[in-house]
Protein backbone atom coordinates (compact mmCIF):
# COMPACT_ATOMS: atom_id res chain seq x y z
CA UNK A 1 135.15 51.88 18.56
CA UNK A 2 138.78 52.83 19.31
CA UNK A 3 140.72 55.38 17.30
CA UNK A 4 143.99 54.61 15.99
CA UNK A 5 145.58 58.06 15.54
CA UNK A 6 148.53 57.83 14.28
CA UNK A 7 147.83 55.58 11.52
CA UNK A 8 149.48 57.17 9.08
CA UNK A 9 152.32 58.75 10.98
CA UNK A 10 156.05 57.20 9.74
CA UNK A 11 158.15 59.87 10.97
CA UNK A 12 159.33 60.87 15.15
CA UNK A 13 158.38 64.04 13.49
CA UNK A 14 155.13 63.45 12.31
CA UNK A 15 154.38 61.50 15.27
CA UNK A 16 155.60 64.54 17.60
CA UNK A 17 153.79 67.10 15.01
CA UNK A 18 150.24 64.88 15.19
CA UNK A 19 150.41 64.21 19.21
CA UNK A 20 150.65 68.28 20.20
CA UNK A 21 147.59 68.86 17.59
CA UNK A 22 145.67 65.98 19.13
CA UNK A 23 147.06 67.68 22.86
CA UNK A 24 145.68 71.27 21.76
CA UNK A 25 142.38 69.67 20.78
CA UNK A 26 141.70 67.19 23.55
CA UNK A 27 143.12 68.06 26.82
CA UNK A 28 140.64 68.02 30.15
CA UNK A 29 142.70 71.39 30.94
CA UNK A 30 141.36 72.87 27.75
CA UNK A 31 138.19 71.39 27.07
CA UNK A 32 138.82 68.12 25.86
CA UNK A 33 137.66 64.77 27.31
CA UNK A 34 140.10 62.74 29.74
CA UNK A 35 139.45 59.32 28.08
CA UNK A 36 140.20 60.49 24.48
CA UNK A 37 143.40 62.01 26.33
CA UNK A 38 144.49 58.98 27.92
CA UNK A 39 144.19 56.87 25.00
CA UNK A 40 145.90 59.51 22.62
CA UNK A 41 149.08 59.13 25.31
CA UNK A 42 148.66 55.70 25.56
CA UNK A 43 148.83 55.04 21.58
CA UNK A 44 151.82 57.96 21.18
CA UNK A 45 153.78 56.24 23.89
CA UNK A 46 153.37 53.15 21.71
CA UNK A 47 154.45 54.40 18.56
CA UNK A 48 157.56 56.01 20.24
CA UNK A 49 158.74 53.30 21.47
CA UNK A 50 158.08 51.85 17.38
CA UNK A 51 160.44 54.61 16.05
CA UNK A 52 162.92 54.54 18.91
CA UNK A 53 166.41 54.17 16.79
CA UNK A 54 164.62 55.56 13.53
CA UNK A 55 167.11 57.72 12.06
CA UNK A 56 166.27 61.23 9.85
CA UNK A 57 168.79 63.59 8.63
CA UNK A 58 168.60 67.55 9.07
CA UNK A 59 168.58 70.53 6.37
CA UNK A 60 172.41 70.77 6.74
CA UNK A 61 172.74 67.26 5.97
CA UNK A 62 173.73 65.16 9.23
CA UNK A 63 171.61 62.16 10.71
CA UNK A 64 170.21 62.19 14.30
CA UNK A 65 168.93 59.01 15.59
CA UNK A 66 165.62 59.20 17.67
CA UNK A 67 166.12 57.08 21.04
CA UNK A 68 163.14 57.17 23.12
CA UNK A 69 162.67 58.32 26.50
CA UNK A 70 159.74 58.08 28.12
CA UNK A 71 160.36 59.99 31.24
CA UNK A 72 161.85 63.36 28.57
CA UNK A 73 158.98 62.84 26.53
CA UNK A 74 156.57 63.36 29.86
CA UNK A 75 158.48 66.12 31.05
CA UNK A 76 158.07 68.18 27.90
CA UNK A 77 154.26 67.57 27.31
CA UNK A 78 153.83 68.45 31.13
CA UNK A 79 155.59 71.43 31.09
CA UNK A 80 153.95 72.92 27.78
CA UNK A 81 150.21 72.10 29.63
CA UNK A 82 151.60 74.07 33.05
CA UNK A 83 153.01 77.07 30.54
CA UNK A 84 149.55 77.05 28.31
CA UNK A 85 147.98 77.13 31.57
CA UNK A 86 149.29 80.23 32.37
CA UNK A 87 147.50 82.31 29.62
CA UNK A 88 150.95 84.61 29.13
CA UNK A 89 149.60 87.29 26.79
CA UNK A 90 152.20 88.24 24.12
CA UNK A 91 154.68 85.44 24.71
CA UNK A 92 155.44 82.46 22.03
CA UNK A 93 156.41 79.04 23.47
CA UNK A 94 158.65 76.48 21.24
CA UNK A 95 159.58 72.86 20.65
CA UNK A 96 162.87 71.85 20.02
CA UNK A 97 163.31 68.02 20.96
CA UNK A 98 162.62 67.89 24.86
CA UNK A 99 163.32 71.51 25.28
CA UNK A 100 160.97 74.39 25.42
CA UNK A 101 161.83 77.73 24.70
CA UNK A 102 159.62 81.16 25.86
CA UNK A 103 159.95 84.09 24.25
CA UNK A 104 157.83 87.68 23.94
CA UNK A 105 156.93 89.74 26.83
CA UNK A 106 157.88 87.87 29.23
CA UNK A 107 158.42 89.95 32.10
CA UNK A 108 155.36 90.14 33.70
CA UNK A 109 155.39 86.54 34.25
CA UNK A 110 159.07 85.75 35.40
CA UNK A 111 158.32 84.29 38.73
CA UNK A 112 155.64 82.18 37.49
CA UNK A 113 158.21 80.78 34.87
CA UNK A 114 161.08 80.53 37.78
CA UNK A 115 158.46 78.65 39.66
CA UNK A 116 157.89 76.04 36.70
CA UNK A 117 161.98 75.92 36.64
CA UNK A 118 162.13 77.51 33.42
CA UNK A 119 165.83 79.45 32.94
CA UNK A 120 166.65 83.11 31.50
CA UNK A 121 169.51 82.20 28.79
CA UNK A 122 171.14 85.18 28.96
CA UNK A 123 172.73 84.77 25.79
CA UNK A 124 169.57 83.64 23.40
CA UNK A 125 167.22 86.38 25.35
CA UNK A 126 165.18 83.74 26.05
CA UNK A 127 163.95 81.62 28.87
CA UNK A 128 164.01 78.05 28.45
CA UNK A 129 163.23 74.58 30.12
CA UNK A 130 164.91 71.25 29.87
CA UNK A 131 165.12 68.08 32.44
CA UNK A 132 167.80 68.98 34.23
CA UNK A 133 168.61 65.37 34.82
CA UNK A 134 168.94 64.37 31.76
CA UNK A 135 170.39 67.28 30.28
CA UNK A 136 173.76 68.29 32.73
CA UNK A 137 175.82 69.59 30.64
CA UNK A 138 177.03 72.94 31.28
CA UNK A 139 179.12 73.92 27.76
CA UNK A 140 176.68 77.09 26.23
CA UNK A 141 176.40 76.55 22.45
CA UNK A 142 177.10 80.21 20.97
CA UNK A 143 174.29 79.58 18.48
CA UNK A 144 171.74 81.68 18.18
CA UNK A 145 167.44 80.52 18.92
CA UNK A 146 167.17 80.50 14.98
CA UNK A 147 170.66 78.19 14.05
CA UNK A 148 169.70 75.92 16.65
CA UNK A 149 165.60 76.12 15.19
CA UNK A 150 167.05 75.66 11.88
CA UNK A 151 169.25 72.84 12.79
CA UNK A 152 166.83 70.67 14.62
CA UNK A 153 163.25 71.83 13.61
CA UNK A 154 160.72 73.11 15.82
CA UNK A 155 157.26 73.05 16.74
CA UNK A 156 155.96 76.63 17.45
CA UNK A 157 153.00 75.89 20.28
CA UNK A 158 151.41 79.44 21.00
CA UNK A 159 152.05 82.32 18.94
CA UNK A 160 151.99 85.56 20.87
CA UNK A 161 150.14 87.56 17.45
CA UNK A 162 147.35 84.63 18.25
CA UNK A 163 144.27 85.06 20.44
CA UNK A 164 144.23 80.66 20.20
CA UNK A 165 147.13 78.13 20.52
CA UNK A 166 148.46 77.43 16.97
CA UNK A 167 151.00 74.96 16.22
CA UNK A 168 153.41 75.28 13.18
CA UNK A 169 156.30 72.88 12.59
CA UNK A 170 159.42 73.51 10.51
């Protein structure tokens, strides 16, 4: 009998929230079964693509309009399995729409994180990943990690005070 997990997800972020849970609990690279992984990805690529032009509005009060893209989407998830993968000790790893932010002691494991193509932002103290293909722009925001967390909502994937990967969304 086939599961249908996101039954009684409405929301991109409910959907996004429910998919890295499912990810923690369930992927081959951390115990979990490959079928029940495949079909999880299969069924959240399917309710993307449901939600694709849903629009949801932000604690300051302006709308954002999901659009879905697939290939973003993929690039995220794979770069949060190569990062958990590494086991960084003291280091907390973030969500914010397709980009994923590293913070904590992270010295020790700066050339594994140049090799994934993450980025030191000089500015934030933090290193960072995006698709550079789909994001070019080169204009820095001046916000800070927390006005930009605040703004868009995150999804906190391992907390460095954490022995186990957590997830906490805001």
């Amino acid at each position: 009998m086939q599961t249908n997990y996101f039954i009684d997800c409405n929301t991109v972020e409910e959907t996004k929230k429910l998919y890295k849970e499912l990810a923690l609990k369930n992927h081959p690279d951390l115990g979990g079964s490959t079928a029940i992984m495949q079909e999880i990805n299969a069924q959240y690529e399917a309710i993307l693509k449901r939600l694709d032009g849903q629009t949801s509005t932000d604690k300051q009060g302006r709308t954002h309009t999901y659009k879905y893209d697939r290939e973003a989407e993929y690039v995220a998830m794979e770069i949060i399995d190569r990062l958990l993968s590494l086991r960084m000790q003291n280091v907390n790893i973030f969500l914010i729409g397709t980009w994923v932010w590293i913070e904590g002691e992270t010295k020790p494991y700066k050339e594994q994180l140049k090799a994934l193509k993450c980025r030191w932002h000089s500015t934030r103290k933090l290193w960072y990943y995006t698709d550079t293909t789909k994001n070019k722009s080169r204009r820095r925001s001046s916000k800070g990690f927390d006005d930009i967390a605040d703004t868009y909502g995150f999804t906190k994937i391992k907390d460095k005070d954490k022995k186990s990967k957590v997830l906490i969304s805001k």
